[in-house]
Protein backbone atom coordinates (compact mmCIF):
# COMPACT_ATOMS: atom_id res chain seq x y z
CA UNK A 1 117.59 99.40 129.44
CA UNK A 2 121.11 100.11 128.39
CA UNK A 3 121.53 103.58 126.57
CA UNK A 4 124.88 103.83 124.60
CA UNK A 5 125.59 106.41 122.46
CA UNK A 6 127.63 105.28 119.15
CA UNK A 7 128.84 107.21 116.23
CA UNK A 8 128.27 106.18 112.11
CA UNK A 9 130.54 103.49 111.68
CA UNK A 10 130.84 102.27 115.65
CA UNK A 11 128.70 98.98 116.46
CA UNK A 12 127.66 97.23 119.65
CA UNK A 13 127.76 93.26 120.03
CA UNK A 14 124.77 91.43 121.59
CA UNK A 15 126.49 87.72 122.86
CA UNK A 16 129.07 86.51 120.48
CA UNK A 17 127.23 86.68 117.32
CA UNK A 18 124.99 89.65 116.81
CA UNK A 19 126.19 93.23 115.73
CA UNK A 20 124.42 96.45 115.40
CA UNK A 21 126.56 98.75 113.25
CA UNK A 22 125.19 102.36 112.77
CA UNK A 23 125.41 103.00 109.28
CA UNK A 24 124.22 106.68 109.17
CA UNK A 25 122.98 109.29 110.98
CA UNK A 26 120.75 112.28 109.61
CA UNK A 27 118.19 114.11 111.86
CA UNK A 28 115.88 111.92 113.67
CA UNK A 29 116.75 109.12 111.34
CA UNK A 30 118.87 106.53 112.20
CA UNK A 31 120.26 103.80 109.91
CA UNK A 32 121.39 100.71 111.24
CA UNK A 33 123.19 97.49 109.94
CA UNK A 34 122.26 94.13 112.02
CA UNK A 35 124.70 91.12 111.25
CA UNK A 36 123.11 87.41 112.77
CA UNK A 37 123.27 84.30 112.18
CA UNK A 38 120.56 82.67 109.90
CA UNK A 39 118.65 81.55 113.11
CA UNK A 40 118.28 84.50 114.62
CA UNK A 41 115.09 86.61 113.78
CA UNK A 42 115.56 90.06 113.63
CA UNK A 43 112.13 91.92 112.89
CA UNK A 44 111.37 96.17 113.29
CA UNK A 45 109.09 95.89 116.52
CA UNK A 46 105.97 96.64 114.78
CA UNK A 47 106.43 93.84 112.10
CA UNK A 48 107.09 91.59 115.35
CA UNK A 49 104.09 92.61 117.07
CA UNK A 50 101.80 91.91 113.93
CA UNK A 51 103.42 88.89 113.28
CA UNK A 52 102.58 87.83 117.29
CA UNK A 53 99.29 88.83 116.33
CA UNK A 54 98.76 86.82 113.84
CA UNK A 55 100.09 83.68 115.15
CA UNK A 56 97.76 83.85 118.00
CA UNK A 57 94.90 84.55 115.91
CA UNK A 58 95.86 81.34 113.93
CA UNK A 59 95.81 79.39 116.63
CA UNK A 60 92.97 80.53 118.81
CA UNK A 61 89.79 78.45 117.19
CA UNK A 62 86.67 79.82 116.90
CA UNK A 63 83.37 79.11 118.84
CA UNK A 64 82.33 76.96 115.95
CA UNK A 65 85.08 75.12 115.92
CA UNK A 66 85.19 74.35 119.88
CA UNK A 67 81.52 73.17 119.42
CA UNK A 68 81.75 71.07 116.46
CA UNK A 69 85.21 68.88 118.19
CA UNK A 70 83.16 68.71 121.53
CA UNK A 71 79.60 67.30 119.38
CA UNK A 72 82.93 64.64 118.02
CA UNK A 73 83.37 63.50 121.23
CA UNK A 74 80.49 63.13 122.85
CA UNK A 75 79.64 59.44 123.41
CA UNK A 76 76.90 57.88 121.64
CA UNK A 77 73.71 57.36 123.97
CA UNK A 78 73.87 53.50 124.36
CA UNK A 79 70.53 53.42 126.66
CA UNK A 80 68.48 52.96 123.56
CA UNK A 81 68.89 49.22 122.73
């Protein structure tokens, strides 16, 4: 982990195209100011981790599921003529 220390108004570049700017600093509260381009996600780490969360709830199917697409292909008992 890198630790910088930066004053309001002082940012720090990620590659060529992200920047963290601090905007203010009061306390324990720190306001910051993220400029990326549109394709970049930028998310607070607990929205990210829901958002994880959900997307592999979404596409973990449920035991119902598993068993009715297995019954689907099952072949059809052609002994019986």
């Amino acid at each position: 982990m890198l630790v910088l220390t930066r004053r309001a108004g002082e940012s720090v570049m990620i590659g060529d195209d992200v920047v963290i700017t601090v905007l203010e600093a009061r306390g324990d509260v720190i306001r910051l100011g993220i400029q990326a381009p549109r394709d970049v996600q930028v998310h607070r780490e607990e929205v990210y981790r829901e958002l994880q969360e959900a997307n592999r709830a979404a596409a973990s199917p449920t035991e119902d599921a598993v068993h009715a697409v297995a019954r689907m292909l099952e072949k059809p008992d052609n002994t019986a003529e």
